[in-house]
PDB file of N, CA and C in Angstrom:
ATOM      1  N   UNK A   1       0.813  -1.185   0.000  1.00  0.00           N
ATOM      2  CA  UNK A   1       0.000   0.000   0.000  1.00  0.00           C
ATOM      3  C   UNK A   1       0.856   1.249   0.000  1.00  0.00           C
ATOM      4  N   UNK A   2       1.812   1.315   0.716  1.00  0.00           N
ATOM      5  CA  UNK A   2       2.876   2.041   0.271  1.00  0.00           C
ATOM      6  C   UNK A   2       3.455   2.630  -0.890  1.00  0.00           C
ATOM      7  N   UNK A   3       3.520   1.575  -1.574  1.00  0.00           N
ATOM      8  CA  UNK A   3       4.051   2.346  -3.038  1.00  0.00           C
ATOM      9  C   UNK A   3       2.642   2.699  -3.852  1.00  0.00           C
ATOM     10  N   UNK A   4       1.594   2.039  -3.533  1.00  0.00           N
ATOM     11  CA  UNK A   4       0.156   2.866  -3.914  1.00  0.00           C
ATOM     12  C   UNK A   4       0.373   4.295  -3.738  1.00  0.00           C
ATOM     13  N   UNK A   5       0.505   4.633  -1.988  1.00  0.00           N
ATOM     14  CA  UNK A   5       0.722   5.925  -1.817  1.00  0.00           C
ATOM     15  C   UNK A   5       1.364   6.946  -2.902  1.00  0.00           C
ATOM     16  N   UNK A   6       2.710   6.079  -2.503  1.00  0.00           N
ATOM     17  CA  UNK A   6       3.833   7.576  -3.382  1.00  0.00           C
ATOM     18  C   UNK A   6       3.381   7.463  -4.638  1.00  0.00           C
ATOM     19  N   UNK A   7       2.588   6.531  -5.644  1.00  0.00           N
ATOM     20  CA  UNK A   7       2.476   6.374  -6.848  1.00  0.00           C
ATOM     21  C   UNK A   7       1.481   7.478  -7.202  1.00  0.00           C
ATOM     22  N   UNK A   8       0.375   7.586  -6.251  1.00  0.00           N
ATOM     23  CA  UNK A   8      -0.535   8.679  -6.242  1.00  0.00           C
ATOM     24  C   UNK A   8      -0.098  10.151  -5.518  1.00  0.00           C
ATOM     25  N   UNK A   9       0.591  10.117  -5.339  1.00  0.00           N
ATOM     26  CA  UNK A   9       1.594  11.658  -4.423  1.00  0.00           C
ATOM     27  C   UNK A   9       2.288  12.134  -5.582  1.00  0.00           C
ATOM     28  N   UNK A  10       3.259  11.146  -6.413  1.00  0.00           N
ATOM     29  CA  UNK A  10       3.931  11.677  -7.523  1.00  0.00           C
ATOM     30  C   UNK A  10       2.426  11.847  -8.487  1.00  0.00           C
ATOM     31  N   UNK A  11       1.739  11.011  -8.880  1.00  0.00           N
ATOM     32  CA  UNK A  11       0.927  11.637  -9.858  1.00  0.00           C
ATOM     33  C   UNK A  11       0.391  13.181  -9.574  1.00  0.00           C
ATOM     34  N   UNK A  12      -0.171  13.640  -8.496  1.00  0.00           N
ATOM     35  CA  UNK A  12      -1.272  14.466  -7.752  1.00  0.00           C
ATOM     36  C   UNK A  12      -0.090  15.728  -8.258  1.00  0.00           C
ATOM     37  N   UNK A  13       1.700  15.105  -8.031  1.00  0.00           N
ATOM     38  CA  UNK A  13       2.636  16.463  -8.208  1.00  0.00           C
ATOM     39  C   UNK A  13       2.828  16.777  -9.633  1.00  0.00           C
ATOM     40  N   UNK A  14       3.029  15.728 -10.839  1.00  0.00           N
ATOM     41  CA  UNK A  14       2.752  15.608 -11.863  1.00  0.00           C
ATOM     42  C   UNK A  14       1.815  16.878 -12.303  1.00  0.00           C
ATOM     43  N   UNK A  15       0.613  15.917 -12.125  1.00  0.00           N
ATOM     44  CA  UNK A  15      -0.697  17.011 -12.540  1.00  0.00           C
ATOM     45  C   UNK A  15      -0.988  18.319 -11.811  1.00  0.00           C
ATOM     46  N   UNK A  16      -0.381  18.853 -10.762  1.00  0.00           N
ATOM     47  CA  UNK A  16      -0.191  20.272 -10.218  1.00  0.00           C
ATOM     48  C   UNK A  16       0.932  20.603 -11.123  1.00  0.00           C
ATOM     49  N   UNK A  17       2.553  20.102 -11.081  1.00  0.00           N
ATOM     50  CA  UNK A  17       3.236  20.824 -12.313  1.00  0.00           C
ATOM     51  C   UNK A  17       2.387  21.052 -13.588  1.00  0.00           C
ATOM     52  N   UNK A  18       2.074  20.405 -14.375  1.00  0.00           N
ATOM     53  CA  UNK A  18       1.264  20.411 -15.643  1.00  0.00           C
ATOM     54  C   UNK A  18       0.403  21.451 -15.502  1.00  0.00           C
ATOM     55  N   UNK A  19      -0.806  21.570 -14.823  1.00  0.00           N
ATOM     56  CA  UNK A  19      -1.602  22.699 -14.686  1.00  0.00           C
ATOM     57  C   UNK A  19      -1.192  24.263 -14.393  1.00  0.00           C
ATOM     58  N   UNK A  20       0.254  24.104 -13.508  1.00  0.00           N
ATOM     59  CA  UNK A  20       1.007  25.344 -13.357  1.00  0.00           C
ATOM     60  C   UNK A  20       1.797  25.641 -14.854  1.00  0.00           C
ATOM     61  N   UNK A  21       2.197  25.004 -15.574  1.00  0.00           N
ATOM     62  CA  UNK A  21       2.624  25.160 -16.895  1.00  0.00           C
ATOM     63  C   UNK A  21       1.802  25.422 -18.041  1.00  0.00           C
ATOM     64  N   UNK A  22       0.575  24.947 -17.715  1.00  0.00           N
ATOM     65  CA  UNK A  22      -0.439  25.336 -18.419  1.00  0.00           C
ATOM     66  C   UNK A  22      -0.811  27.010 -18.524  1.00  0.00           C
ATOM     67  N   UNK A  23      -0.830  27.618 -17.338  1.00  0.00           N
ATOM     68  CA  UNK A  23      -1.017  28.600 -16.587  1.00  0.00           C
ATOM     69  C   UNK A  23      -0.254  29.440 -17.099  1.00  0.00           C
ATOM     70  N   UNK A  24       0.972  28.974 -17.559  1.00  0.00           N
ATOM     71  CA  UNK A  24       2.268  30.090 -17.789  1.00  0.00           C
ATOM     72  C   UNK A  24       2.063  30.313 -19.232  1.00  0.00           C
ATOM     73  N   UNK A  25       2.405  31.533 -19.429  1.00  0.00           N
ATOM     74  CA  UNK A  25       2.239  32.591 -20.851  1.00  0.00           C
ATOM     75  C   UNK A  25       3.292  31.908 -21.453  1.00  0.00           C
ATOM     76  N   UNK A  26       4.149  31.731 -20.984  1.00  0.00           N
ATOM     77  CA  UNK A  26       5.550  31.480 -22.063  1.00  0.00           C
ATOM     78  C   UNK A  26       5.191  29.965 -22.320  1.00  0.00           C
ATOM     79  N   UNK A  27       4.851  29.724 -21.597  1.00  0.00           N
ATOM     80  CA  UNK A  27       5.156  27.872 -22.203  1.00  0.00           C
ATOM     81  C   UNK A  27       3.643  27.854 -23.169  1.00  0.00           C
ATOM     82  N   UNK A  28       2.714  28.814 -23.034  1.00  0.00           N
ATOM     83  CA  UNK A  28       1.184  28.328 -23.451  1.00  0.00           C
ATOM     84  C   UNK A  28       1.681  29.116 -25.274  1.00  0.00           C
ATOM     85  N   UNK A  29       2.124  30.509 -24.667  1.00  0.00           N
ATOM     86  CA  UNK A  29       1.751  30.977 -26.305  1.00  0.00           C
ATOM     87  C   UNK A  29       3.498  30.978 -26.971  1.00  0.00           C
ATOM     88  N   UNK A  30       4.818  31.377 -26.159  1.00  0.00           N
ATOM     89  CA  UNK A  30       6.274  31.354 -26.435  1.00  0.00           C
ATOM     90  C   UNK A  30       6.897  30.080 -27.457  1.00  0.00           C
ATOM     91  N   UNK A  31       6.198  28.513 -26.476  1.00  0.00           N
ATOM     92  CA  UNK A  31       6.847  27.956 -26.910  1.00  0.00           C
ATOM     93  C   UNK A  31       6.258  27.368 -28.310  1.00  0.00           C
ATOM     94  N   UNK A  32       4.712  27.235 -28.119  1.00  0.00           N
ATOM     95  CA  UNK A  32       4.386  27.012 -30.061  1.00  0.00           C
ATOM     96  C   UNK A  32       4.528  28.160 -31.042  1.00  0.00           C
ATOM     97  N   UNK A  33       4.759  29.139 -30.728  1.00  0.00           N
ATOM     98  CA  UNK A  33       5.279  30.159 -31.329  1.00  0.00           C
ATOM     99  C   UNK A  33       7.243  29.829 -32.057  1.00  0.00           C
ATOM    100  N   UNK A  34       7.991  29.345 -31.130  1.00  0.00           N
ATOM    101  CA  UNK A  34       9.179  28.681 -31.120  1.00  0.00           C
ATOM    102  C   UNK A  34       8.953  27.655 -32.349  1.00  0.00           C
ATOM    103  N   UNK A  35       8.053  27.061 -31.946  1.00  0.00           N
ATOM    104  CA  UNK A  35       8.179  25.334 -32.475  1.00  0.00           C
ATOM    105  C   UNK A  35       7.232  25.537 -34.115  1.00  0.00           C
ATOM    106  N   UNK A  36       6.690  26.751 -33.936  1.00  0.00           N
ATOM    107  CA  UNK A  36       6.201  26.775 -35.703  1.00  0.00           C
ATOM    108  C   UNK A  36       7.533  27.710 -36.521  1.00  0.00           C
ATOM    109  N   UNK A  37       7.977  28.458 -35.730  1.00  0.00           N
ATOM    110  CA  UNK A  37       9.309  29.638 -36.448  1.00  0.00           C
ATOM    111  C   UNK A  37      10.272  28.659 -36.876  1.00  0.00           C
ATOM    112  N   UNK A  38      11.145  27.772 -36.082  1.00  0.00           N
ATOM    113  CA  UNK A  38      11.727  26.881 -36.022  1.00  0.00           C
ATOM    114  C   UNK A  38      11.296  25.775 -37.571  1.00  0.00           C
ATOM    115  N   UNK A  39      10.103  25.132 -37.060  1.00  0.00           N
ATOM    116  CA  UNK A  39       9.547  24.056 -37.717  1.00  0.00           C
ATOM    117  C   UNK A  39       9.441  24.457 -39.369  1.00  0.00           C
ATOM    118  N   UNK A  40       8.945  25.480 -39.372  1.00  0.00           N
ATOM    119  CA  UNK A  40       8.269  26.471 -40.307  1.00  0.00           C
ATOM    120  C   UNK A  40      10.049  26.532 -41.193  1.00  0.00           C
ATOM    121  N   UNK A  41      11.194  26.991 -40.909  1.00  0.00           N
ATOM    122  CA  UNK A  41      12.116  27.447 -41.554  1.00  0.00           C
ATOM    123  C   UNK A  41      12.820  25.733 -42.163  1.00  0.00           C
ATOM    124  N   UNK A  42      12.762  25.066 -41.484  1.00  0.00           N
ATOM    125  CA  UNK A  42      12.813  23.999 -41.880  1.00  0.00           C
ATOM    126  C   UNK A  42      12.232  22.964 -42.787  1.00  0.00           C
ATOM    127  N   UNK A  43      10.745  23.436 -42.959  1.00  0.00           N
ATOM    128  CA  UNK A  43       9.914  23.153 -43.817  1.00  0.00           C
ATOM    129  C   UNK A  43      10.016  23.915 -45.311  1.00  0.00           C
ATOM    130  N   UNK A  44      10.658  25.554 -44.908  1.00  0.00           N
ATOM    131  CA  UNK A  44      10.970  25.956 -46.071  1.00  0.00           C
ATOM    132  C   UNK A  44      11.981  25.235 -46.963  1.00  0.00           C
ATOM    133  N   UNK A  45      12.767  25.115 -45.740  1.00  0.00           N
ATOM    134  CA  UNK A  45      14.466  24.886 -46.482  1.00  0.00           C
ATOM    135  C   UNK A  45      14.009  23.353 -47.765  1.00  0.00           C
ATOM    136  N   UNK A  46      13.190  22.490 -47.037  1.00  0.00           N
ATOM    137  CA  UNK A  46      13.139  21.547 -47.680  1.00  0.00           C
ATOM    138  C   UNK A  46      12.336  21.832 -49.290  1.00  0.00           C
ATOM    139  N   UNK A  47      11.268  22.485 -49.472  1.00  0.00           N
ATOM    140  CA  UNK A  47      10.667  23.359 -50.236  1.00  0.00           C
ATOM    141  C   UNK A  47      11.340  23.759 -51.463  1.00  0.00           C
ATOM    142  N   UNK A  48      12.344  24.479 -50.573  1.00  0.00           N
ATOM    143  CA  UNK A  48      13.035  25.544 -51.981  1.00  0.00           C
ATOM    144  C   UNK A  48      14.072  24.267 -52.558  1.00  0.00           C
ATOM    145  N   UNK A  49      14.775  23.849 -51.674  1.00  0.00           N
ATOM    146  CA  UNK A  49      15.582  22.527 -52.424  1.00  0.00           C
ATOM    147  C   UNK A  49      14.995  21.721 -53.585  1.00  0.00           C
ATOM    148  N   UNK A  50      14.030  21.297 -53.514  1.00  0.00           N
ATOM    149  CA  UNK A  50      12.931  20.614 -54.352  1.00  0.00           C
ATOM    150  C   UNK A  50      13.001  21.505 -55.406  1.00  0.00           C
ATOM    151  N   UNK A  51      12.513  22.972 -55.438  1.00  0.00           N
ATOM    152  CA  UNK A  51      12.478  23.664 -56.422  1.00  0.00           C
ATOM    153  C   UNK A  51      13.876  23.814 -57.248  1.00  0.00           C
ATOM    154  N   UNK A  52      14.433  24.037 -56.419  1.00  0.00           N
ATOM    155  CA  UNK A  52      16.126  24.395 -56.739  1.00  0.00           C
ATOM    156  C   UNK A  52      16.963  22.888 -57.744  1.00  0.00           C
ATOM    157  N   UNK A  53      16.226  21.573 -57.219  1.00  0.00           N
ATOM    158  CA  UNK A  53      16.521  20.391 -58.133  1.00  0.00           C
ATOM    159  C   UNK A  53      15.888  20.304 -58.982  1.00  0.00           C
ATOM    160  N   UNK A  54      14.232  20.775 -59.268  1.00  0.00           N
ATOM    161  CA  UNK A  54      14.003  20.539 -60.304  1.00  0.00           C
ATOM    162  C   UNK A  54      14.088  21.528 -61.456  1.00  0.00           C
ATOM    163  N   UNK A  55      14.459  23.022 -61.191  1.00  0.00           N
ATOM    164  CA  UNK A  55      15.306  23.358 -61.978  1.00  0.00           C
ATOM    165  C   UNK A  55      16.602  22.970 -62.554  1.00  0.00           C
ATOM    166  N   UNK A  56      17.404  22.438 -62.244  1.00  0.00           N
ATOM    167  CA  UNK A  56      18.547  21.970 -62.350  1.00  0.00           C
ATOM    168  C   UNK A  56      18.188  20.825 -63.400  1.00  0.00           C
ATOM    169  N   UNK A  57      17.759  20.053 -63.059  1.00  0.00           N
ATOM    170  CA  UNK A  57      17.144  19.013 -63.715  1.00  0.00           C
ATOM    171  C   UNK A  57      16.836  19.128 -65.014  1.00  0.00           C
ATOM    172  N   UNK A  58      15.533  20.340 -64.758  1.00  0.00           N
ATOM    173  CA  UNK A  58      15.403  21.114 -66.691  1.00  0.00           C
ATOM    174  C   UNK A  58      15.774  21.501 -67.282  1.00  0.00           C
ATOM    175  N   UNK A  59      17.118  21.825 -66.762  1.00  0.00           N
ATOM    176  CA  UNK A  59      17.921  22.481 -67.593  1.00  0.00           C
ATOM    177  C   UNK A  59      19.039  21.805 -67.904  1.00  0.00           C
ATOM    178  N   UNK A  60      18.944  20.403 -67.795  1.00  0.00           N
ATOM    179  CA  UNK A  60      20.197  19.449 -68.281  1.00  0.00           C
ATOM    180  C   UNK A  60      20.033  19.809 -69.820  1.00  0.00           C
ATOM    181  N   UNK A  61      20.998  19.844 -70.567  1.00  0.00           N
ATOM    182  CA  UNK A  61      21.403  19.614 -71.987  1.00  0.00           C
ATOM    183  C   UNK A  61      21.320  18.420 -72.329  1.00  0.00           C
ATOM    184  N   UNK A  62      21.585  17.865 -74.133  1.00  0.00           N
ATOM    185  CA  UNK A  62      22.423  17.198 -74.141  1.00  0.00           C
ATOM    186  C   UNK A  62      23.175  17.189 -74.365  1.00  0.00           C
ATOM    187  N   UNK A  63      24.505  16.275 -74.232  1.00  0.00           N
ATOM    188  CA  UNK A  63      26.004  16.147 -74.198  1.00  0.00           C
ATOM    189  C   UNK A  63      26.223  16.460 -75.247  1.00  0.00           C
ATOM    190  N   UNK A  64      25.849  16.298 -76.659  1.00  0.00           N
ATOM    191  CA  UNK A  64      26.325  16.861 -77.643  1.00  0.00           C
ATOM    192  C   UNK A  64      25.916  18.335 -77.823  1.00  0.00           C
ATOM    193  N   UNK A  65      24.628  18.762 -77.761  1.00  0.00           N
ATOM    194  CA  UNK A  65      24.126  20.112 -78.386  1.00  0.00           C
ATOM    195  C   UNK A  65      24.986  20.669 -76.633  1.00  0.00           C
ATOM    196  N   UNK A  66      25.591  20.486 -75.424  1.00  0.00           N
ATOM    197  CA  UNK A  66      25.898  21.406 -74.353  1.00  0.00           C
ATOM    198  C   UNK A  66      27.978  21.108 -75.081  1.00  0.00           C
ATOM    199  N   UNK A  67      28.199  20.504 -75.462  1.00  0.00           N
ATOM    200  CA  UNK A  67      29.691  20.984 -76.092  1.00  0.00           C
ATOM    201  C   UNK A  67      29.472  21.897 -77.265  1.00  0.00           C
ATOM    202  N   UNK A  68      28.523  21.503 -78.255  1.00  0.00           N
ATOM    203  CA  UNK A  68      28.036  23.079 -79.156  1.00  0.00           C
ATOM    204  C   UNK A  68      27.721  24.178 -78.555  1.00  0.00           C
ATOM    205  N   UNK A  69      27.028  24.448 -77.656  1.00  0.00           N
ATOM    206  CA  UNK A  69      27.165  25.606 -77.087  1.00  0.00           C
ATOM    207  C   UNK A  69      28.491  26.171 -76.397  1.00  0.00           C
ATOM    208  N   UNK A  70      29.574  25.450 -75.598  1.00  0.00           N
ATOM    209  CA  UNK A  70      30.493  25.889 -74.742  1.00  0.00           C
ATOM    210  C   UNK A  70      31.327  25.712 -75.992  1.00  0.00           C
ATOM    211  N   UNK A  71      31.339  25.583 -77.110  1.00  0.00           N
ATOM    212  CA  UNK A  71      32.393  26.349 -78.759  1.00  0.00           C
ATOM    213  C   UNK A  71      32.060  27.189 -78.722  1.00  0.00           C
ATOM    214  N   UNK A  72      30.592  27.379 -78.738  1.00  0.00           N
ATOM    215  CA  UNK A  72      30.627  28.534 -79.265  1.00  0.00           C
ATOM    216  C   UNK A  72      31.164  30.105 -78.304  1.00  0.00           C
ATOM    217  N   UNK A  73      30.670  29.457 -77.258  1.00  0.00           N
ATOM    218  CA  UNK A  73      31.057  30.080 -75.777  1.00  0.00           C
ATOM    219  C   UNK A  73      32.687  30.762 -76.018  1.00  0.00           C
ATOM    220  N   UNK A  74      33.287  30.137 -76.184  1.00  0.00           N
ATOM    221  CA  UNK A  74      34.920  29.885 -76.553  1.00  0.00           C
ATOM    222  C   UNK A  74      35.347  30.674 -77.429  1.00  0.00           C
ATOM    223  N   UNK A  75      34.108  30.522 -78.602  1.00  0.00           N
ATOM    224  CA  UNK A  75      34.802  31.372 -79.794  1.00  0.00           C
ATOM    225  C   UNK A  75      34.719  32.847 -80.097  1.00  0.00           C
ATOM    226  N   UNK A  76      34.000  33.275 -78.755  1.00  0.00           N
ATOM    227  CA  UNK A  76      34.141  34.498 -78.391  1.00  0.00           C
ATOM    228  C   UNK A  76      35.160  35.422 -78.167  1.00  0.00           C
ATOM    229  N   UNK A  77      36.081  35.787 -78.398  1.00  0.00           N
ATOM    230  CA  UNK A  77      37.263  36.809 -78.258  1.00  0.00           C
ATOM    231  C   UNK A  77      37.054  38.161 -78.190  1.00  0.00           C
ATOM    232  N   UNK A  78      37.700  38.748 -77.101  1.00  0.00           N
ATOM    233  CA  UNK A  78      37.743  40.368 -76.642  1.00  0.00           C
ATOM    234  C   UNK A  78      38.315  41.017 -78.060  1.00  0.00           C
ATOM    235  N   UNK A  79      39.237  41.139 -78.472  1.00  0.00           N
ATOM    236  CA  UNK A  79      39.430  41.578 -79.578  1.00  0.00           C
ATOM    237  C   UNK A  79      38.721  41.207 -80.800  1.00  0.00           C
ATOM    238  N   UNK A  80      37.910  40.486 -81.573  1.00  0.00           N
ATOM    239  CA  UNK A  80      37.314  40.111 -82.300  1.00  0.00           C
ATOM    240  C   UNK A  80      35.743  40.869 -81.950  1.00  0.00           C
ATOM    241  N   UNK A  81      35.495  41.193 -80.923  1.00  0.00           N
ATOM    242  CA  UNK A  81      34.228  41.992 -80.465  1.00  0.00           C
ATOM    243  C   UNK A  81      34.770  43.681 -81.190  1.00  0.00           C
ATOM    244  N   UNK A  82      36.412  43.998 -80.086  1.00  0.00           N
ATOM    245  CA  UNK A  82      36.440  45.083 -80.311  1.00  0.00           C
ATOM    246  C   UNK A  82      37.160  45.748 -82.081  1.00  0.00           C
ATOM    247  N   UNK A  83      37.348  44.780 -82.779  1.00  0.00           N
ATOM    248  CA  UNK A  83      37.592  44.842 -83.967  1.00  0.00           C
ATOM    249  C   UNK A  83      35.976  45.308 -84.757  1.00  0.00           C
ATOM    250  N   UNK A  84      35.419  44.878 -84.430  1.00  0.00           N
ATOM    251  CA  UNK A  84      33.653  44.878 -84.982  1.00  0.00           C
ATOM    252  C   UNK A  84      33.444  46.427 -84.658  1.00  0.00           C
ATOM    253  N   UNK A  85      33.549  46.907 -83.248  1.00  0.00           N
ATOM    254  CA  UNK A  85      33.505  48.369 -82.853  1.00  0.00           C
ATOM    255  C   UNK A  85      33.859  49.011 -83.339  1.00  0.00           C
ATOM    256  N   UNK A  86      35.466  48.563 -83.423  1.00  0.00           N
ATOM    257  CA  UNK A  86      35.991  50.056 -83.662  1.00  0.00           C
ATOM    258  C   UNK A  86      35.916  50.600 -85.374  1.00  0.00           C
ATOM    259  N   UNK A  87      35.189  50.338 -86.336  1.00  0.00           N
ATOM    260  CA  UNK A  87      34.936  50.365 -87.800  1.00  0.00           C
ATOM    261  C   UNK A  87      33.551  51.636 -87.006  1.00  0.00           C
ATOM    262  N   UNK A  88      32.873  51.176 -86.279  1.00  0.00           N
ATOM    263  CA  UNK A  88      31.389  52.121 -85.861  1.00  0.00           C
ATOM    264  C   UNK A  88      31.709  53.554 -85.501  1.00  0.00           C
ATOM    265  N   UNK A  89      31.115  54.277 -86.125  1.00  0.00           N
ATOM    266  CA  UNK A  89      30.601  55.795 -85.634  1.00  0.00           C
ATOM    267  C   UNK A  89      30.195  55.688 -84.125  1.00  0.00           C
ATOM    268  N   UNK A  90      30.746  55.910 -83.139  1.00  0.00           N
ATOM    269  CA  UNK A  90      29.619  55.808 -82.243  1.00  0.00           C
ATOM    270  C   UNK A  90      29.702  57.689 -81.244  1.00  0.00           C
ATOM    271  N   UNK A  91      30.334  58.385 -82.146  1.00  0.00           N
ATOM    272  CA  UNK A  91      30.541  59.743 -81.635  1.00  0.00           C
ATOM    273  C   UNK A  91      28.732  60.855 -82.611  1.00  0.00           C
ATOM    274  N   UNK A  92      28.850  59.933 -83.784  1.00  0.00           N
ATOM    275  CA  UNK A  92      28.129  60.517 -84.609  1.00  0.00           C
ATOM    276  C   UNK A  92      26.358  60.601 -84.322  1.00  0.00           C
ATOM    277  N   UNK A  93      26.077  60.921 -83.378  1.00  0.00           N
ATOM    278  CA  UNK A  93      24.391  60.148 -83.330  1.00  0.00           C
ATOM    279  C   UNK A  93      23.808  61.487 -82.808  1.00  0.00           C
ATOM    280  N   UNK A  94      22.228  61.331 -82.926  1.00  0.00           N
ATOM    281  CA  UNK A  94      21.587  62.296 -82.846  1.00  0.00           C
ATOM    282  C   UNK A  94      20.497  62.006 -81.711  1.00  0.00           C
ATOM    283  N   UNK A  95      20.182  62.808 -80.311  1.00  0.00           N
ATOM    284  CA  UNK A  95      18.980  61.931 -79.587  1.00  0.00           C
ATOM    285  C   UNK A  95      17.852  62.656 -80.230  1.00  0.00           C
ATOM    286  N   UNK A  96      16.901  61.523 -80.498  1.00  0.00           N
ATOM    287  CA  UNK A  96      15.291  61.919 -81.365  1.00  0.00           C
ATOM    288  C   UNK A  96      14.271  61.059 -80.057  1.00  0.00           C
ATOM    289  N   UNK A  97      13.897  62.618 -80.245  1.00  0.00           N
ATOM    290  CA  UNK A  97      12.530  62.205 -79.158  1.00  0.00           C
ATOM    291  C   UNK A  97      11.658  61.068 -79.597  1.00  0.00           C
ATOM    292  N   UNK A  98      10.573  60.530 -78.614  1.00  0.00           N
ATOM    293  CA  UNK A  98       9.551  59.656 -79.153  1.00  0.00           C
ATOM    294  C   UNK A  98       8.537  60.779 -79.369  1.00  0.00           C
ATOM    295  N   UNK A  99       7.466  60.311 -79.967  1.00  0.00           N
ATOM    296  CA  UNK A  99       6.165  60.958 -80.425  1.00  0.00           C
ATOM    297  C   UNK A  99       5.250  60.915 -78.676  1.00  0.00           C
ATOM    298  N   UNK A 100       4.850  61.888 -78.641  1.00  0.00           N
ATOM    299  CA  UNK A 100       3.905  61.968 -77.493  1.00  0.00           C
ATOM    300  C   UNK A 100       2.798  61.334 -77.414  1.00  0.00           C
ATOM    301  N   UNK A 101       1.519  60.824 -76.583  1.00  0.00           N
ATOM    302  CA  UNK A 101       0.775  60.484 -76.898  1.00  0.00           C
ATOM    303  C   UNK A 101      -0.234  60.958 -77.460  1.00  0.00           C
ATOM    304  N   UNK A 102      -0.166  62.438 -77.707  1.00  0.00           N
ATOM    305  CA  UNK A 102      -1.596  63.131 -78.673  1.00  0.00           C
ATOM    306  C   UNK A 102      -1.156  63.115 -80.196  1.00  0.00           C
ATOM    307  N   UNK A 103       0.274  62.661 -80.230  1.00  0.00           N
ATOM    308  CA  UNK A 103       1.011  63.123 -81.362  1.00  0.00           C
ATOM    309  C   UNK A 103       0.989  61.514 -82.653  1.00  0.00           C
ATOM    310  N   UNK A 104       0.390  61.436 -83.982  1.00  0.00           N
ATOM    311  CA  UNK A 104       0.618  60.315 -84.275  1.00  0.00           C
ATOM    312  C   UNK A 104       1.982  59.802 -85.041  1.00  0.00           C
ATOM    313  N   UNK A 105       2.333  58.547 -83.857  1.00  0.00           N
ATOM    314  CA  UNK A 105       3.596  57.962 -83.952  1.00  0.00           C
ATOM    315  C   UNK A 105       3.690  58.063 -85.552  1.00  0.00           C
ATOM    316  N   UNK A 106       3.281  57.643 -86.650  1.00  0.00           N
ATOM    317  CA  UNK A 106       4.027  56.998 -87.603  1.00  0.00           C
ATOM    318  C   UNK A 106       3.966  58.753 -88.423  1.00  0.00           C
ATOM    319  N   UNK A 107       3.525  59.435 -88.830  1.00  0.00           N
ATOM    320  CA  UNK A 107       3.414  60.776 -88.720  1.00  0.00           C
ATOM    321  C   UNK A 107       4.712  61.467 -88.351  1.00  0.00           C
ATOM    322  N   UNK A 108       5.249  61.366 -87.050  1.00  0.00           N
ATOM    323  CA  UNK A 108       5.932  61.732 -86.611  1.00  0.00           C
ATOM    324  C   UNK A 108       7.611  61.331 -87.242  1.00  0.00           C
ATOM    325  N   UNK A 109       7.502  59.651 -86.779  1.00  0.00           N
ATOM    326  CA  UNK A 109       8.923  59.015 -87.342  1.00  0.00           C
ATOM    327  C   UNK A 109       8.817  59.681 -89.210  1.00  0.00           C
ATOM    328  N   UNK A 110       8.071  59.749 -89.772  1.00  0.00           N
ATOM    329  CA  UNK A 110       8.103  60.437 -91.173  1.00  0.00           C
ATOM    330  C   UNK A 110       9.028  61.697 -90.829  1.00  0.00           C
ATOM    331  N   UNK A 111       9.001  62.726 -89.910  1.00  0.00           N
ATOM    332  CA  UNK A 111       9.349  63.724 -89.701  1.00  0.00           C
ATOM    333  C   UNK A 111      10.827  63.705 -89.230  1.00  0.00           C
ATOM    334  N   UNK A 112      10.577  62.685 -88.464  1.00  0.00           N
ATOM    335  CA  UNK A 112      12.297  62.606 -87.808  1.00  0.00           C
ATOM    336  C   UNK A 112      12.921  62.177 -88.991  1.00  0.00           C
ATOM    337  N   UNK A 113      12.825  61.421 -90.265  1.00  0.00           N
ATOM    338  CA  UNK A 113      13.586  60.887 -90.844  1.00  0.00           C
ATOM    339  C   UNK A 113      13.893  61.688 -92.145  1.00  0.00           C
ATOM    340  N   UNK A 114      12.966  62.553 -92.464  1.00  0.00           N
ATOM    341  CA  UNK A 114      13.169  63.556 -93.382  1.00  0.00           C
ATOM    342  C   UNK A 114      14.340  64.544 -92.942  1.00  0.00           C
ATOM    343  N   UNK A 115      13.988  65.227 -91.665  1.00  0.00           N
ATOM    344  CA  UNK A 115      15.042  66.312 -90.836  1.00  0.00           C
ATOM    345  C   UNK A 115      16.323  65.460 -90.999  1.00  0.00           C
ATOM    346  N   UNK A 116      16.644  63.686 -90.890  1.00  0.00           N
ATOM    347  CA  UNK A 116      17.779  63.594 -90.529  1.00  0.00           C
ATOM    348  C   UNK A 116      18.014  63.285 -91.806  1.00  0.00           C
ATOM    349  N   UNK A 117      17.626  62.627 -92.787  1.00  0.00           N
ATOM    350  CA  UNK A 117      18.035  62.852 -94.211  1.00  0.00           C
ATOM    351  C   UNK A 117      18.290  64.362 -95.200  1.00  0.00           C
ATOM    352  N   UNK A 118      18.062  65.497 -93.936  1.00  0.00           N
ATOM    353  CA  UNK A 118      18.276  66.709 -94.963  1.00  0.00           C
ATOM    354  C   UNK A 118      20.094  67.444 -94.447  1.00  0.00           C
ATOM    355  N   UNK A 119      19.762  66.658 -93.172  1.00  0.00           N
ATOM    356  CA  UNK A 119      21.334  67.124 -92.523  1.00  0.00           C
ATOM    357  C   UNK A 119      22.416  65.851 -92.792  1.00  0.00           C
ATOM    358  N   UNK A 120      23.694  66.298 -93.654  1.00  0.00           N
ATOM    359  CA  UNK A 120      24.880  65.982 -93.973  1.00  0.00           C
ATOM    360  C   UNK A 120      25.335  65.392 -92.692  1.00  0.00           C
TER     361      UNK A 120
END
């Protein structure tokens, strides 16, 4: 009968802790507040990964047409760009307004192109 006792003494303290924790602000609204911020960032992380593979995924090549592209990638040269440039006018230009909206566009470009065909 004894250990009846303490078995019901520890429960009776049990269920007074519990009800005093119940009671408390931090443990009632703090800690599921904790456990969704927490839970919640973790749930993202898994989320965006998924997204993040199946992009990856769609955008596999294939092995032949992804070495045609990285030639061509290659056959790009800084000087071969600036060889193309430097043949260009690029001191020579004129800024031409757009047409306003009361003004009709094609009307207008007629006008800009006459003025710049009359000047040398």
């Amino acid at each position: 009968m004894v250990n009846g006792d303490l078995k019901l003494a520890s429960y009776k303290e049990v269920m007074n802790t519990l009800k005093a924790l119940q009671k408390n602000k931090t443990v009632r609204y703090g800690v599921p507040m904790l456990v969704l911020i927490i839970g919640g960032s973790f749930g993202l992380k898994e989320f965006t990964q998924i997204r993040y593979d199946v992009q990856k995924i769609k955008k596999k090549l294939d092995p032949s047409l992804e070495a045609k592209v990285n030639m061509e990638k290659q056959s790009v040269i800084l000087e071969e760009q600036y060889e193309k440039l430097k043949d260009r006018n690029l001191d020579g230009w004129k800024n031409i307004r757009g047409p306003r909206p009361w003004e009709n566009s094609k009307d207008y470009q007629d006008q800009q192109r006459a003025s710049l065909n009359k000047e040398p």
